[in-house]
Protein backbone atom coordinates (compact mmCIF):
# COMPACT_ATOMS: atom_id res chain seq x y z
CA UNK A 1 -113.87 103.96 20.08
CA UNK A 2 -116.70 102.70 22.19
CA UNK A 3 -117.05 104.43 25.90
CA UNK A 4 -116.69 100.98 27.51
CA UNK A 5 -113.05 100.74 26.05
CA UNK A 6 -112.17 104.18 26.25
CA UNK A 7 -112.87 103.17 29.86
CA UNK A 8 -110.91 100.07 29.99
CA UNK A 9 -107.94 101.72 27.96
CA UNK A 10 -108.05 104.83 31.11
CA UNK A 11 -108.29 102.50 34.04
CA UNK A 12 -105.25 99.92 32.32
CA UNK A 13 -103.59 103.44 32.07
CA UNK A 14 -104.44 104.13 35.33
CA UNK A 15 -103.12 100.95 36.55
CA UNK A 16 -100.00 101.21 34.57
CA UNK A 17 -98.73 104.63 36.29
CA UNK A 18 -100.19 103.94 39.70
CA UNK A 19 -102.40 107.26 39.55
CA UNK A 20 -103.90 108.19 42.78
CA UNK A 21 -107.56 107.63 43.69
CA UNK A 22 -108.60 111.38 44.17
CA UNK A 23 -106.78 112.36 40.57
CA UNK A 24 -108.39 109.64 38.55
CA UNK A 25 -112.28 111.90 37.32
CA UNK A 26 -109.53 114.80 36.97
CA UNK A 27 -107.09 112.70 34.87
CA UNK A 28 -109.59 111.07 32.56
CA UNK A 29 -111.29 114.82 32.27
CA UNK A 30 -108.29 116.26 30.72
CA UNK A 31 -109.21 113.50 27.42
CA UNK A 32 -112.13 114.23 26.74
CA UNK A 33 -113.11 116.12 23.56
CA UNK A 34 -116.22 116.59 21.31
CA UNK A 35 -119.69 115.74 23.02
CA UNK A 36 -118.24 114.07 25.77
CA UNK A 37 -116.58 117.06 26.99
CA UNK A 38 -119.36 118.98 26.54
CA UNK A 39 -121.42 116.84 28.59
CA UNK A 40 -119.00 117.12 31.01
CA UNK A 41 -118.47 120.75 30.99
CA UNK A 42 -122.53 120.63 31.36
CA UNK A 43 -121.47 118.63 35.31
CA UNK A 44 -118.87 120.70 36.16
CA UNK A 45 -120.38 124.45 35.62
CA UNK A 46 -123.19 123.14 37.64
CA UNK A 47 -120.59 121.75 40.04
CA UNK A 48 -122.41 118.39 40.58
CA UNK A 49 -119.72 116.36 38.06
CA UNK A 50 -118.91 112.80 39.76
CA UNK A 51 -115.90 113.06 42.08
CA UNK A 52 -115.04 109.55 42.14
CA UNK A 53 -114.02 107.12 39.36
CA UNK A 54 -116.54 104.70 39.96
CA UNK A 55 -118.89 107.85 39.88
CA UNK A 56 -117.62 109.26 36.90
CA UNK A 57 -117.70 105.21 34.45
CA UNK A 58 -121.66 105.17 35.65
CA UNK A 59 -122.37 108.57 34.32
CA UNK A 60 -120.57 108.50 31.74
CA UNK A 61 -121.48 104.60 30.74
CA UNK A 62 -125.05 105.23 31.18
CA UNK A 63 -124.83 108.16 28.75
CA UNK A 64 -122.76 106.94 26.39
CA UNK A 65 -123.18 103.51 26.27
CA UNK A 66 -126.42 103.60 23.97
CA UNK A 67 -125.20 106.20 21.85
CA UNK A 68 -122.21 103.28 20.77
CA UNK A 69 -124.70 100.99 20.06
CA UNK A 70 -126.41 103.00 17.33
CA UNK A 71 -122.84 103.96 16.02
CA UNK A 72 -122.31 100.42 14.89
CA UNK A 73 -125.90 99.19 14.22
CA UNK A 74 -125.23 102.22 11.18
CA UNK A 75 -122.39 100.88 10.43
CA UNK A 76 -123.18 97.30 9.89
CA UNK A 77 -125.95 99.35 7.97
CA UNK A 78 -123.57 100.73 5.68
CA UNK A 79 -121.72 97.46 5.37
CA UNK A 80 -124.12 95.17 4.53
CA UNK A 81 -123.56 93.40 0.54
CA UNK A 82 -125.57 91.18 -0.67
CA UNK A 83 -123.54 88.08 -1.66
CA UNK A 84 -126.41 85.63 -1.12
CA UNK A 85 -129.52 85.27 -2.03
CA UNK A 86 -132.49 88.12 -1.74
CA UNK A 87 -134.56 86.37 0.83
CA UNK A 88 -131.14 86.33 3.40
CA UNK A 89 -130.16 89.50 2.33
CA UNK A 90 -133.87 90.79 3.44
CA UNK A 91 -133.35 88.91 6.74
CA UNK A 92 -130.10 90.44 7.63
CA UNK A 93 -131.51 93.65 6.62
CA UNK A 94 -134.60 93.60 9.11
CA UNK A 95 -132.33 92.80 11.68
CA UNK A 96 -129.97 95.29 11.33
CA UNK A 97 -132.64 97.24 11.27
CA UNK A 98 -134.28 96.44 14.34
């Protein structure tokens, strides 16, 4: 799951059981696992982790965000067939590639 709709699936969560402002970065916190938790463990020993939710979808977004985009660009990588001719498949390629 991308970050953007991990975000979007949180805040419709969010909006669903009425949590309160201040709980939100707490709340969200609690779901994170892998990398993501260790970059947020990284914020919070430090004590400089965002305290509000707008806060905490930049930070996270912004560090995130580009690591989804490579996820799928190796993907469509990985999924690419060549059912037409050479010369398209070579385009497709490149550009996948790019």
């Amino acid at each position: 799951m991308s970050v953007l709709d991990w975000l979007f699936s949180v805040q419709s969560y969010f909006n669903l059981k009425d949590i309160p402002h201040n709980k939100k970065v707490a709340f969200a916190a609690m779901y994170l696992n892998g990398i993501v938790l260790t970059w947020w463990k990284s914020f919070y020993l430090r004590s400089n982790q965002p305290t509000t939710w707008k806060e905490f979808q930049q930070e996270i977004s912004a560090k995130f965000r580009h690591i989804d985009k490579e996820m799928m660009a190796r993907r469509r990588l990985q999924n690419i067939k060549q059912g037409f001719s050479v010369e398209q498949y070579i385009v497709e390629f490149t550009n996948l590639s790019l």
